[in-house]
PDB file of N, CA and C in Angstrom:
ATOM      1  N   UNK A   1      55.995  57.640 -45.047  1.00  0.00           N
ATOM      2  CA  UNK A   1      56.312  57.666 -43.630  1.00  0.00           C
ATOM      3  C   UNK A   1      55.867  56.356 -42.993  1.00  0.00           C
ATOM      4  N   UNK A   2      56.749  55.587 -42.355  1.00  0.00           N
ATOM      5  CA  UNK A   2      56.424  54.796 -41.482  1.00  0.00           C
ATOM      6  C   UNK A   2      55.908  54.933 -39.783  1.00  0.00           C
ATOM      7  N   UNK A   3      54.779  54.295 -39.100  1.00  0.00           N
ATOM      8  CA  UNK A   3      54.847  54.760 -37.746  1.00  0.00           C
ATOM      9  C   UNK A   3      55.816  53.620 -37.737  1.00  0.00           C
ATOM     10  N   UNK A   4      55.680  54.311 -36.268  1.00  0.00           N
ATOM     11  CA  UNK A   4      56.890  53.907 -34.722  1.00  0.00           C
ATOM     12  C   UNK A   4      56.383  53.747 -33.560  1.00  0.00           C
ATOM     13  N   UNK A   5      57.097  52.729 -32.534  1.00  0.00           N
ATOM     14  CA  UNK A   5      56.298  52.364 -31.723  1.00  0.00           C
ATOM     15  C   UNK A   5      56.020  53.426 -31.011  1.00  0.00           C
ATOM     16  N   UNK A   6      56.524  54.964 -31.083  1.00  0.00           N
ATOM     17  CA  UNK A   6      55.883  55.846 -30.336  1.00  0.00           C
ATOM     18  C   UNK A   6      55.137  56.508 -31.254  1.00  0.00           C
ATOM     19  N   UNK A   7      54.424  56.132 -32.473  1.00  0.00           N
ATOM     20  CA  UNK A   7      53.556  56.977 -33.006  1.00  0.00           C
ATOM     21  C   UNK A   7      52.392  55.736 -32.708  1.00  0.00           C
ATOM     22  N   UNK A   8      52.356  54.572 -32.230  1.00  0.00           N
ATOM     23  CA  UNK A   8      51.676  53.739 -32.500  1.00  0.00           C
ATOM     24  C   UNK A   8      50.995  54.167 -30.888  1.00  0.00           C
ATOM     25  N   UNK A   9      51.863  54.287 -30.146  1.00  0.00           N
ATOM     26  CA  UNK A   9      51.279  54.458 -28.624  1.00  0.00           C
ATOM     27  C   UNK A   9      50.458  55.849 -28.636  1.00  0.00           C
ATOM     28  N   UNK A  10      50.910  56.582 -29.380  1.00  0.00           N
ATOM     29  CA  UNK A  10      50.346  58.041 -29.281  1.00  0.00           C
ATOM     30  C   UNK A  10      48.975  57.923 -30.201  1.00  0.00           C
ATOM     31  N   UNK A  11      48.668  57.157 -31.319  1.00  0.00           N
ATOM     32  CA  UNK A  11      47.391  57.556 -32.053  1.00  0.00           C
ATOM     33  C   UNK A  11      46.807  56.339 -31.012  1.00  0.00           C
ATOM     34  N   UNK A  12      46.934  55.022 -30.386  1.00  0.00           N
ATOM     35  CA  UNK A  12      46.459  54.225 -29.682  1.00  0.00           C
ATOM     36  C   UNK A  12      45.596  54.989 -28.451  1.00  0.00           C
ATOM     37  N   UNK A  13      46.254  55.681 -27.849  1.00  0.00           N
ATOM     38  CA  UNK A  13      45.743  56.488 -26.306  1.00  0.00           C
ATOM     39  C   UNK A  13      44.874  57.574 -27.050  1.00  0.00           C
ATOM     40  N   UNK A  14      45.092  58.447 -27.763  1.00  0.00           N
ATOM     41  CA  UNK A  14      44.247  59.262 -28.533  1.00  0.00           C
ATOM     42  C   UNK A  14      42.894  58.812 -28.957  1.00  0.00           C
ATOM     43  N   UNK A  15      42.917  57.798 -29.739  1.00  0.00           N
ATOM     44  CA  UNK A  15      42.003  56.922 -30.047  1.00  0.00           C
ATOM     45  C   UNK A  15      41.216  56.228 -28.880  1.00  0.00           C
ATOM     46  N   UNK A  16      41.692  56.061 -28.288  1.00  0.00           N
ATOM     47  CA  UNK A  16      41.059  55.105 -27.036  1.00  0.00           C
ATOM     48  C   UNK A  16      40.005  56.555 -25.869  1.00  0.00           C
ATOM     49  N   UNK A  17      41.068  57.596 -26.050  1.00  0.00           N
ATOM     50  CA  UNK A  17      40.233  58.825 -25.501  1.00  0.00           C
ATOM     51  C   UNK A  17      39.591  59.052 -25.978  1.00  0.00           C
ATOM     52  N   UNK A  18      38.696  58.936 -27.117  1.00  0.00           N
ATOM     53  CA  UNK A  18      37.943  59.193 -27.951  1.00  0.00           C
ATOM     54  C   UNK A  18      36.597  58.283 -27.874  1.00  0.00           C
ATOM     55  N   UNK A  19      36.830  57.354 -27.456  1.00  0.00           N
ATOM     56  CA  UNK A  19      36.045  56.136 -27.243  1.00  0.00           C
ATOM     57  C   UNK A  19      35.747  56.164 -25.880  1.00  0.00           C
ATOM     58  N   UNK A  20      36.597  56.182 -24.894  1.00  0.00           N
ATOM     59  CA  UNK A  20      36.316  55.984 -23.536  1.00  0.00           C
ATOM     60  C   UNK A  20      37.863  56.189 -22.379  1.00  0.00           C
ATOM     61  N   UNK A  21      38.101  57.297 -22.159  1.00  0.00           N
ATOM     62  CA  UNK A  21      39.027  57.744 -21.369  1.00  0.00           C
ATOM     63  C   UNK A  21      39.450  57.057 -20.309  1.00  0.00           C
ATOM     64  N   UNK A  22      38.192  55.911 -19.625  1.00  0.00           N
ATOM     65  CA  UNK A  22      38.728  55.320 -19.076  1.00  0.00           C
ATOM     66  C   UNK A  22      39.364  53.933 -19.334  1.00  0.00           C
ATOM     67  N   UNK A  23      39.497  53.553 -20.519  1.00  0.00           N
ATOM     68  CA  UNK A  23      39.872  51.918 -20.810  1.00  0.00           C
ATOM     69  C   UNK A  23      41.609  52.002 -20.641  1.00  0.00           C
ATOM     70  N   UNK A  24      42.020  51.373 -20.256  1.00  0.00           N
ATOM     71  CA  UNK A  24      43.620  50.868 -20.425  1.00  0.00           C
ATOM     72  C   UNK A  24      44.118  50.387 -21.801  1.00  0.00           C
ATOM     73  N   UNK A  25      45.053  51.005 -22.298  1.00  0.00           N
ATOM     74  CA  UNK A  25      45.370  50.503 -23.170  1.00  0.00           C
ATOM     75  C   UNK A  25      46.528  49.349 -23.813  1.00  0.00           C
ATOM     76  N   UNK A  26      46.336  48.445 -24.092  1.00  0.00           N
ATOM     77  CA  UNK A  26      47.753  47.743 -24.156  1.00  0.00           C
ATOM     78  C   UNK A  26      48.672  47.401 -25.675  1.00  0.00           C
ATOM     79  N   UNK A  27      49.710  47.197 -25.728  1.00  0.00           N
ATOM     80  CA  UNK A  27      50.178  47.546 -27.442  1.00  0.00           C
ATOM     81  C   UNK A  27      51.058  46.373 -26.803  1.00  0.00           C
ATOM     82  N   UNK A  28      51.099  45.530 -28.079  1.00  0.00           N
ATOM     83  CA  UNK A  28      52.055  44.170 -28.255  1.00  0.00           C
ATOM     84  C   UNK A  28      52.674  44.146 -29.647  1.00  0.00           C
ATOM     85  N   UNK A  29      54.228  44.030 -30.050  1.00  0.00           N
ATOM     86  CA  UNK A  29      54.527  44.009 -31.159  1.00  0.00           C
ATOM     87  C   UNK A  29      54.021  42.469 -31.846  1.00  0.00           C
ATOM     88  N   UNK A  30      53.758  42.474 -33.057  1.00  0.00           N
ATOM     89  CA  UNK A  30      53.129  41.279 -33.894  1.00  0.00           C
ATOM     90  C   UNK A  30      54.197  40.297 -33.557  1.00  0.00           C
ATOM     91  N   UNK A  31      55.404  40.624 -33.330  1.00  0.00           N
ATOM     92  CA  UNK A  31      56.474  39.844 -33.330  1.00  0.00           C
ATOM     93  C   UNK A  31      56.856  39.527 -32.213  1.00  0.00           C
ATOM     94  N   UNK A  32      56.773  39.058 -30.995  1.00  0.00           N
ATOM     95  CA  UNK A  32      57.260  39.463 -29.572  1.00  0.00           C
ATOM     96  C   UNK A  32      58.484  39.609 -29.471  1.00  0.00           C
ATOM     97  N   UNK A  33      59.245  38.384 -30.096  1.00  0.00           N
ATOM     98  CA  UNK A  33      60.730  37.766 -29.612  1.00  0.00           C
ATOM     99  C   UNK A  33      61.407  39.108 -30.332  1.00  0.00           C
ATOM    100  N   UNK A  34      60.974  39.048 -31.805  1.00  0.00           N
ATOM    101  CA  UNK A  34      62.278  40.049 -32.652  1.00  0.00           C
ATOM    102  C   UNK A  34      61.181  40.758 -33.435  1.00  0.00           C
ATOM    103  N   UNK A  35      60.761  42.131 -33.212  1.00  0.00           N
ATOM    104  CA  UNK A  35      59.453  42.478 -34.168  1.00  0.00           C
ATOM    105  C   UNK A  35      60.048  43.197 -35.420  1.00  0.00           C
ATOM    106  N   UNK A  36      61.180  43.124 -35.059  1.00  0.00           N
ATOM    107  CA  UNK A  36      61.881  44.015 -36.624  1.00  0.00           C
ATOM    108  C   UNK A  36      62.530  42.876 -37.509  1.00  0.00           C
ATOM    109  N   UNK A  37      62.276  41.590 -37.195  1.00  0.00           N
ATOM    110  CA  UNK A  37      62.915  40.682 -37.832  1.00  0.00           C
ATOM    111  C   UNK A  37      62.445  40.461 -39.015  1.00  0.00           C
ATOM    112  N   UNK A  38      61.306  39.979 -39.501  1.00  0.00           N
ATOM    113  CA  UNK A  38      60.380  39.820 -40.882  1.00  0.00           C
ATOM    114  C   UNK A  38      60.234  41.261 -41.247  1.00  0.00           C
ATOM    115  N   UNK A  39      60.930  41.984 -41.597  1.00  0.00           N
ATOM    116  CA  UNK A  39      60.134  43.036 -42.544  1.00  0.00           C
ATOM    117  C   UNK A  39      59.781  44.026 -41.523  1.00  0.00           C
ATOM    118  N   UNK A  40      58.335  44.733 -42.155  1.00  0.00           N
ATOM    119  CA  UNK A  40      57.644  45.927 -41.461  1.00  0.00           C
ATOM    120  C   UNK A  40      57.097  45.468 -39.804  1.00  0.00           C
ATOM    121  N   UNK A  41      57.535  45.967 -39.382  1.00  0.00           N
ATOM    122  CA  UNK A  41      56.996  46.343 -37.392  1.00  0.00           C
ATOM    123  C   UNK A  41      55.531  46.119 -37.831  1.00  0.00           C
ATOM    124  N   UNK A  42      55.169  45.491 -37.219  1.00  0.00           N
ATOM    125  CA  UNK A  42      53.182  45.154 -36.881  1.00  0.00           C
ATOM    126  C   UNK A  42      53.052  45.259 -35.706  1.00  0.00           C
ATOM    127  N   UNK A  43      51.743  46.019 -34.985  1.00  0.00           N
ATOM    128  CA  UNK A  43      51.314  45.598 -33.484  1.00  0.00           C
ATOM    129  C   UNK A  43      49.757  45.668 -32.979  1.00  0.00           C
ATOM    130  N   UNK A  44      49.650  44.833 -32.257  1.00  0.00           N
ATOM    131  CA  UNK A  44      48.136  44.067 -32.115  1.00  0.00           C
ATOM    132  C   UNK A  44      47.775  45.756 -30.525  1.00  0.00           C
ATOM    133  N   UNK A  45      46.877  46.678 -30.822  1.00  0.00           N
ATOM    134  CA  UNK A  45      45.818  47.535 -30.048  1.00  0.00           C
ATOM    135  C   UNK A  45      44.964  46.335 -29.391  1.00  0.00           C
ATOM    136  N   UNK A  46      45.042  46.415 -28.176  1.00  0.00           N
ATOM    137  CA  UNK A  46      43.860  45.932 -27.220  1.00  0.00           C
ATOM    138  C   UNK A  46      43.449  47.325 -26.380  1.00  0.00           C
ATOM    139  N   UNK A  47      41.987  47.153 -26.107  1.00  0.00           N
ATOM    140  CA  UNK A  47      41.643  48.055 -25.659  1.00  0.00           C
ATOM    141  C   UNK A  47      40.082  47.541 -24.618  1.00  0.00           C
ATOM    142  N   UNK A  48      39.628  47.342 -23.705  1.00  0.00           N
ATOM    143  CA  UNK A  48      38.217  47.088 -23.288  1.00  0.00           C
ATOM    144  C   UNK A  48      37.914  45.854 -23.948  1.00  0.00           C
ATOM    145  N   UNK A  49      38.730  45.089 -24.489  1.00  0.00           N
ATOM    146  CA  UNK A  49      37.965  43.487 -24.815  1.00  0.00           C
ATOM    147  C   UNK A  49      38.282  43.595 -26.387  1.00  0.00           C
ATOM    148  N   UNK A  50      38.474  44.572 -26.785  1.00  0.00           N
ATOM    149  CA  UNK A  50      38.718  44.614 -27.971  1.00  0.00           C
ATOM    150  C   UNK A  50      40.589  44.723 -28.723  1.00  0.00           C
ATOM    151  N   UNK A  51      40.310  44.882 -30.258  1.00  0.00           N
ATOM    152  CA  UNK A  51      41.744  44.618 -30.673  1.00  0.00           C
ATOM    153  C   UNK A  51      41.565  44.884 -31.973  1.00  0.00           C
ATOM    154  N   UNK A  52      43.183  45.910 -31.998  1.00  0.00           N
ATOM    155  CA  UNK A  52      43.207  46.305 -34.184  1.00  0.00           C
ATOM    156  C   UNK A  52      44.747  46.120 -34.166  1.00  0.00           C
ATOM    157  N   UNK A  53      44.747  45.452 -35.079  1.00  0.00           N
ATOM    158  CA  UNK A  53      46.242  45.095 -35.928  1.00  0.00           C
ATOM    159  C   UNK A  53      46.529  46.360 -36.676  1.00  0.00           C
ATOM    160  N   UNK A  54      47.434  47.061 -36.372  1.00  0.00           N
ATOM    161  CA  UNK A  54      48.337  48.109 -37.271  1.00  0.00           C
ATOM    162  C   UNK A  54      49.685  47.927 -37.586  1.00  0.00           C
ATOM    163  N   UNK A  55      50.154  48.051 -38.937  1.00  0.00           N
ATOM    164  CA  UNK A  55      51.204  48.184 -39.515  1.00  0.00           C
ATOM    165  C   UNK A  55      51.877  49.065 -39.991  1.00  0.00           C
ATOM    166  N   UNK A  56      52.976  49.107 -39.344  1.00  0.00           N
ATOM    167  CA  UNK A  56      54.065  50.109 -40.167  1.00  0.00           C
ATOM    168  C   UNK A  56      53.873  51.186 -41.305  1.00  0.00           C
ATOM    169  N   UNK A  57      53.417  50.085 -42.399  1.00  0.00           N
ATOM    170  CA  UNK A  57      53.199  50.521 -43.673  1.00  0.00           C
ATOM    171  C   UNK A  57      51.701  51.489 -43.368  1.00  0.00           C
ATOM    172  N   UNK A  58      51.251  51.340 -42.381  1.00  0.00           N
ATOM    173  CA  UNK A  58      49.903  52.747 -42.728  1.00  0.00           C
ATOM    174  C   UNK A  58      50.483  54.081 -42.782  1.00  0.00           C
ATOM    175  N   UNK A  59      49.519  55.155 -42.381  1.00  0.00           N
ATOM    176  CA  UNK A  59      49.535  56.149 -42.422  1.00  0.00           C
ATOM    177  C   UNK A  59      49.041  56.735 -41.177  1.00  0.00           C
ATOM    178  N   UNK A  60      49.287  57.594 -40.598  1.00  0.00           N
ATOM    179  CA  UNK A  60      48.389  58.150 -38.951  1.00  0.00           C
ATOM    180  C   UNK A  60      47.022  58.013 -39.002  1.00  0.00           C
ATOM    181  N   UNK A  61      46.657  58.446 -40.637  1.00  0.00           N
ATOM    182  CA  UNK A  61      45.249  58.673 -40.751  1.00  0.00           C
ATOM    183  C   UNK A  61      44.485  57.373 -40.815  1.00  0.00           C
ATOM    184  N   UNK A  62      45.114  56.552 -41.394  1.00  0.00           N
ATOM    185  CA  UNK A  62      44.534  55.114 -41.582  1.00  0.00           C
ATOM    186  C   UNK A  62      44.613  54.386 -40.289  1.00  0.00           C
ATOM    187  N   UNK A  63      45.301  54.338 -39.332  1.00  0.00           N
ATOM    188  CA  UNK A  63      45.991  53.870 -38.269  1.00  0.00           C
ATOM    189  C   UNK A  63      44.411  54.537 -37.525  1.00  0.00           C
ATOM    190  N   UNK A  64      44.444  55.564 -37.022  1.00  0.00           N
ATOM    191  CA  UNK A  64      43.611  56.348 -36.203  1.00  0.00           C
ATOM    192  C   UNK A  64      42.165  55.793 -37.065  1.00  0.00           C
ATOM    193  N   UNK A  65      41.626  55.834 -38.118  1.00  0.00           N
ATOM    194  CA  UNK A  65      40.498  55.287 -38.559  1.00  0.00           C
ATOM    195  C   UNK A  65      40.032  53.647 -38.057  1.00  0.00           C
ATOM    196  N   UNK A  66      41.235  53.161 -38.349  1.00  0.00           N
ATOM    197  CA  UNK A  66      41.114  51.714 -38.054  1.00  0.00           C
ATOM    198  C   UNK A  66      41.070  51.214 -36.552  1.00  0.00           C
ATOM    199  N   UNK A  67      41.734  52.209 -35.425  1.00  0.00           N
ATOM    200  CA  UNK A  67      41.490  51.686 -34.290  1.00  0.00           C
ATOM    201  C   UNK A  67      40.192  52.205 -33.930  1.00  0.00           C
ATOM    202  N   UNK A  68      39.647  53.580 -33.613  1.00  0.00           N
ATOM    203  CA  UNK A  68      38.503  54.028 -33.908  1.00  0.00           C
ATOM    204  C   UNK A  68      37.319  52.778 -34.089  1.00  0.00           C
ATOM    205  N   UNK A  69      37.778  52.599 -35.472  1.00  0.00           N
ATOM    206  CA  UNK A  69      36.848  51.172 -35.982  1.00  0.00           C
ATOM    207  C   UNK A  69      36.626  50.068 -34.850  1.00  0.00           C
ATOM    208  N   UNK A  70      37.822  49.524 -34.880  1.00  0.00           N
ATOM    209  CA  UNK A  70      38.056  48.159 -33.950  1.00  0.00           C
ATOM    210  C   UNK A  70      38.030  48.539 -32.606  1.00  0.00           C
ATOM    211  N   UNK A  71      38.339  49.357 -31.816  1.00  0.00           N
ATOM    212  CA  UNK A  71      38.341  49.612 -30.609  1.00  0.00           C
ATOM    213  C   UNK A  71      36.888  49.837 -29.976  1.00  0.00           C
ATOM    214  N   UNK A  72      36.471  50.591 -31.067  1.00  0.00           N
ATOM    215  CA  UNK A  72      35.310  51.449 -30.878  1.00  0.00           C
ATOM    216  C   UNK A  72      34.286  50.158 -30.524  1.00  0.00           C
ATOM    217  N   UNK A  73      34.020  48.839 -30.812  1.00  0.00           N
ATOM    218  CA  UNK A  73      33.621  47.959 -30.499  1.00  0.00           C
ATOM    219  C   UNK A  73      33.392  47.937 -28.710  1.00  0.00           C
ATOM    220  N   UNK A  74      34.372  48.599 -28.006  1.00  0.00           N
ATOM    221  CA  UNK A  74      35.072  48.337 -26.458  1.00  0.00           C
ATOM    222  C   UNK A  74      33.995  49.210 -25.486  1.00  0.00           C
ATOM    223  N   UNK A  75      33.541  50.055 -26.659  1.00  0.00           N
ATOM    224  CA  UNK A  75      32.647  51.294 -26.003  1.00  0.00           C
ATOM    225  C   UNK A  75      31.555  50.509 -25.147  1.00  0.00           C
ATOM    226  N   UNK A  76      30.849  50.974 -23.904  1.00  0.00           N
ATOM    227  CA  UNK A  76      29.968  50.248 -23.350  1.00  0.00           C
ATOM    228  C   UNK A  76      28.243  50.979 -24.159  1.00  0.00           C
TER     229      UNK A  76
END
């Protein structure tokens, strides 16, 4: 299974509620101009100062671990 930019927004806000309900979250494709052009969809999680690169090729579970990880940095 590949995510999608709406599975990417949905474990992103999940994740970020988890950490701190109030941070904003922002999602940028790796690619701006054409993100489906090279291959697999990539997109850069900002969250409170922080930031996790997720790719296509993960899994929800890996995706949700890894922002967790990197986001979790944002926590005060």
């Amino acid at each position: 299974m590949s995510l999608t930019d709406g599975d990417v927004a949905a474990l992103a806000r999940a994740a970020v509620d988890r950490i701190d309900p109030t941070l904003e979250v922002s999602i940028d494709p790796a690619d701006a101009l054409d993100p489906y052009r090279f291959g697999s969809p990539a997109w850069t999680v900002s969250a409170g100062g922080a930031s996790s690169y997720l790719t296509a090729g993960m899994t929800p579970d890996e995706a949700t671990a890894k922002l967790l990880a990197d986001l979790g940095r944002a926590a005060p």
